[in-house]
Protein backbone atom coordinates (compact mmCIF):
# COMPACT_ATOMS: atom_id res chain seq x y z
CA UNK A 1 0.00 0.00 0.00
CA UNK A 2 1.89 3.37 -0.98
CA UNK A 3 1.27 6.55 1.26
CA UNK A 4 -0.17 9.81 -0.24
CA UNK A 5 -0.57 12.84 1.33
CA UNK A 6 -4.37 13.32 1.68
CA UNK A 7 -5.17 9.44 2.03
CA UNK A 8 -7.00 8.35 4.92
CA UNK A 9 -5.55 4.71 6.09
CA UNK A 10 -6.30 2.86 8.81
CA UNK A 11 -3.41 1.85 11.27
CA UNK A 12 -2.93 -0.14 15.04
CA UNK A 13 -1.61 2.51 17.68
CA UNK A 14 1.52 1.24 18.89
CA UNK A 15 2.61 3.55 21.48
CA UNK A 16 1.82 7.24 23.35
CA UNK A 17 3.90 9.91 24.70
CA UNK A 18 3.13 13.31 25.71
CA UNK A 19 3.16 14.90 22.00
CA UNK A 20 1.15 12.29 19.96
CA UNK A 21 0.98 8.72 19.43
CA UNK A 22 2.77 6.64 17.22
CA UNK A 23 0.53 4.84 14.54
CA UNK A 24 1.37 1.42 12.57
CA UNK A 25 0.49 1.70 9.21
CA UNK A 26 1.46 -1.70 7.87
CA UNK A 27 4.29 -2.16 5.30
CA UNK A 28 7.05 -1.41 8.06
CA UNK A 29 5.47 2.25 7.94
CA UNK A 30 4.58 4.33 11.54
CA UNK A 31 3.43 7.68 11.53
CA UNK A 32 2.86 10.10 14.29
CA UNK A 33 -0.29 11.85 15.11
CA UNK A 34 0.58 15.11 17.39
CA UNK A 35 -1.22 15.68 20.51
CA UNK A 36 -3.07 18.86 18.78
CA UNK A 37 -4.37 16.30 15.70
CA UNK A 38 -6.12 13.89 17.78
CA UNK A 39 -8.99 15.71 18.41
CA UNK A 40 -11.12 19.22 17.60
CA UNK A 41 -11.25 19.67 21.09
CA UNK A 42 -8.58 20.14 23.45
CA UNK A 43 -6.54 17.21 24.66
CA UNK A 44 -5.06 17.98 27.64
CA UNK A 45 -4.00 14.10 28.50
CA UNK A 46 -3.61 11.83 25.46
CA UNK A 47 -4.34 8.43 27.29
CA UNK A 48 -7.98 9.99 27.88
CA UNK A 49 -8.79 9.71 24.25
CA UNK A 50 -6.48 6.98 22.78
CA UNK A 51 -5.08 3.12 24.19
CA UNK A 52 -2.87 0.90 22.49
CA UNK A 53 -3.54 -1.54 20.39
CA UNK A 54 -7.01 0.56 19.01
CA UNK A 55 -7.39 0.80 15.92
CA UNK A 56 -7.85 4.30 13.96
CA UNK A 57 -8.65 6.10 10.95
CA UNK A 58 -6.04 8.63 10.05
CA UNK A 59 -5.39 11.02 7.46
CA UNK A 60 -1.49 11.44 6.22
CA UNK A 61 -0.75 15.37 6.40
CA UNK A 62 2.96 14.91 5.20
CA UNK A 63 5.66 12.66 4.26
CA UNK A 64 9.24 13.87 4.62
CA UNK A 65 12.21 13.81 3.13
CA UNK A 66 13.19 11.75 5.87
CA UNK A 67 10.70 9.55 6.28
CA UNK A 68 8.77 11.08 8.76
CA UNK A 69 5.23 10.37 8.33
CA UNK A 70 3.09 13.25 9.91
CA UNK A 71 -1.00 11.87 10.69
CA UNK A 72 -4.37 13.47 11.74
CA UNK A 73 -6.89 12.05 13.46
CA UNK A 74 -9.27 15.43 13.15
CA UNK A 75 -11.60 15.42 10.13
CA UNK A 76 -10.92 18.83 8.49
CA UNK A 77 -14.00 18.58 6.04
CA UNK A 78 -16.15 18.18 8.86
CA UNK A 79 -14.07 21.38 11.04
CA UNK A 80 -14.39 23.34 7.86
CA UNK A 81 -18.30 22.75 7.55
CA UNK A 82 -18.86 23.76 11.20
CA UNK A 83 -16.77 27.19 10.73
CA UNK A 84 -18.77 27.88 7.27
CA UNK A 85 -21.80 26.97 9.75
CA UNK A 86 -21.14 29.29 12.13
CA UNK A 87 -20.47 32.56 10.06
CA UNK A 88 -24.30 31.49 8.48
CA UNK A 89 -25.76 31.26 12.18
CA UNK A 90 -26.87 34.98 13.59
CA UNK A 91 -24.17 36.18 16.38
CA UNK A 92 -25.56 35.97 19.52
CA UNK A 93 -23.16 38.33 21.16
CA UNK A 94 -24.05 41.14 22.94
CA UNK A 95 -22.47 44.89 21.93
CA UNK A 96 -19.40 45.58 23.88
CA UNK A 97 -20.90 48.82 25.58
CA UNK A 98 -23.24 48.24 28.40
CA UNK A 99 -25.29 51.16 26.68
CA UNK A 100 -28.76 50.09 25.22
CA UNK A 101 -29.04 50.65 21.19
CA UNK A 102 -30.37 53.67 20.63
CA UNK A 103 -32.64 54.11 17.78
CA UNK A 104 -31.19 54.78 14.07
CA UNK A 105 -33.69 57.15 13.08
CA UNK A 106 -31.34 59.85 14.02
CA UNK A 107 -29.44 61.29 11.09
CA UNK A 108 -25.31 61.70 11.38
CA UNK A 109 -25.23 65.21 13.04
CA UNK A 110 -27.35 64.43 16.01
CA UNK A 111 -25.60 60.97 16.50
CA UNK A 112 -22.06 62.78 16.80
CA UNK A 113 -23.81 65.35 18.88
CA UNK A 114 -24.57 62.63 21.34
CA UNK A 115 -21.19 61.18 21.22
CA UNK A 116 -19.30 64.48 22.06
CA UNK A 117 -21.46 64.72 24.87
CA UNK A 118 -21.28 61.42 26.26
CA UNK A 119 -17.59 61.60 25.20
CA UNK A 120 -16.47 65.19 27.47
CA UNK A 121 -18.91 63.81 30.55
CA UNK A 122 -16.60 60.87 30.80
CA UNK A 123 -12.90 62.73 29.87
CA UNK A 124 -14.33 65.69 32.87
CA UNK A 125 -15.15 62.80 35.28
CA UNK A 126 -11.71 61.08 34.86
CA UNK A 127 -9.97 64.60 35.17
CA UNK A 128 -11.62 64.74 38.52
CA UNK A 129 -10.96 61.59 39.50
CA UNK A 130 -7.04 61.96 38.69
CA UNK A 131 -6.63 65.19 39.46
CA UNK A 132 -6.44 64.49 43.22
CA UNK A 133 -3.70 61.95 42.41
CA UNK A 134 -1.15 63.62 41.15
CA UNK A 135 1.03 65.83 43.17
CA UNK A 136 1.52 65.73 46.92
CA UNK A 137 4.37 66.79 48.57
CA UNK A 138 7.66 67.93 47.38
CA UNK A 139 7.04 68.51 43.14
CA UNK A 140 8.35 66.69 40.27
CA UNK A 141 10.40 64.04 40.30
CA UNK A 142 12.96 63.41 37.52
């Protein structure tokens, strides 16, 4: 069975470390599948999610010069469908300011009328509020 990148083979896991876990793929062929391809969730503690001697579905990523046979256990089709999912779906995040909307109706001039106001009532209260902090005793300091 020849290896190409982009084929999904099945292999017999063989052994885990920290970073990944080493994959038979027949033919005197192992591969590696890093701690960050095993799943689209994080994977804080690989012997949570894998054993040896399962057997698993991979996907080769690379093949190097080498030899080096980097795997994937994460279905990227499926990750890529969710994304395009989620920039369909409504945001359900609220605005950033803890201001309520205000209405729209208002044309440009009254809108940055608003926002000068609301904009020198905060810059006077923080004034006030530092004023009283700076200085003291003695004067500058260099």
């Amino acid at each position: 069975m020849s290896l190409e990148v982009g084929k999904k083979v099945e292999g017999k896991i063989t052994g885990l470390a920290k970073f990944g876990a080493f994959i038979d793929l027949g033919d005197n062929k192992t591969g590696l599948v890093h701690i960050s391809e095993v799943s689209d969730k994080f994977v804080e503690d690989i012997n949570d999610e894998l054993s040896i001697g399962q057997i698993v579905t991979v996907k080769v990523l690379s093949i190097g010069d080498d030899g080096k046979i980097a795997l994937s256990m994460r279905d990227k089709e499926q990750e890529a469908k969710q994304k395009e999912e989620q920039k369909k779906a409504p945001s359900k995040r609220r605005p950033s300011n803890n201001r309520p909307k205000q209405k729209s109706n208002k044309d440009f001039d009254s809108l940055m009328d608003d926002f000068l106001k609301d904009s020198e009532s905060r810059l006077s209260s923080l004034r006030k509020n530092t004023e009283n902090k700076r200085g003291g005793r003695g004067g500058r300091r260099s």
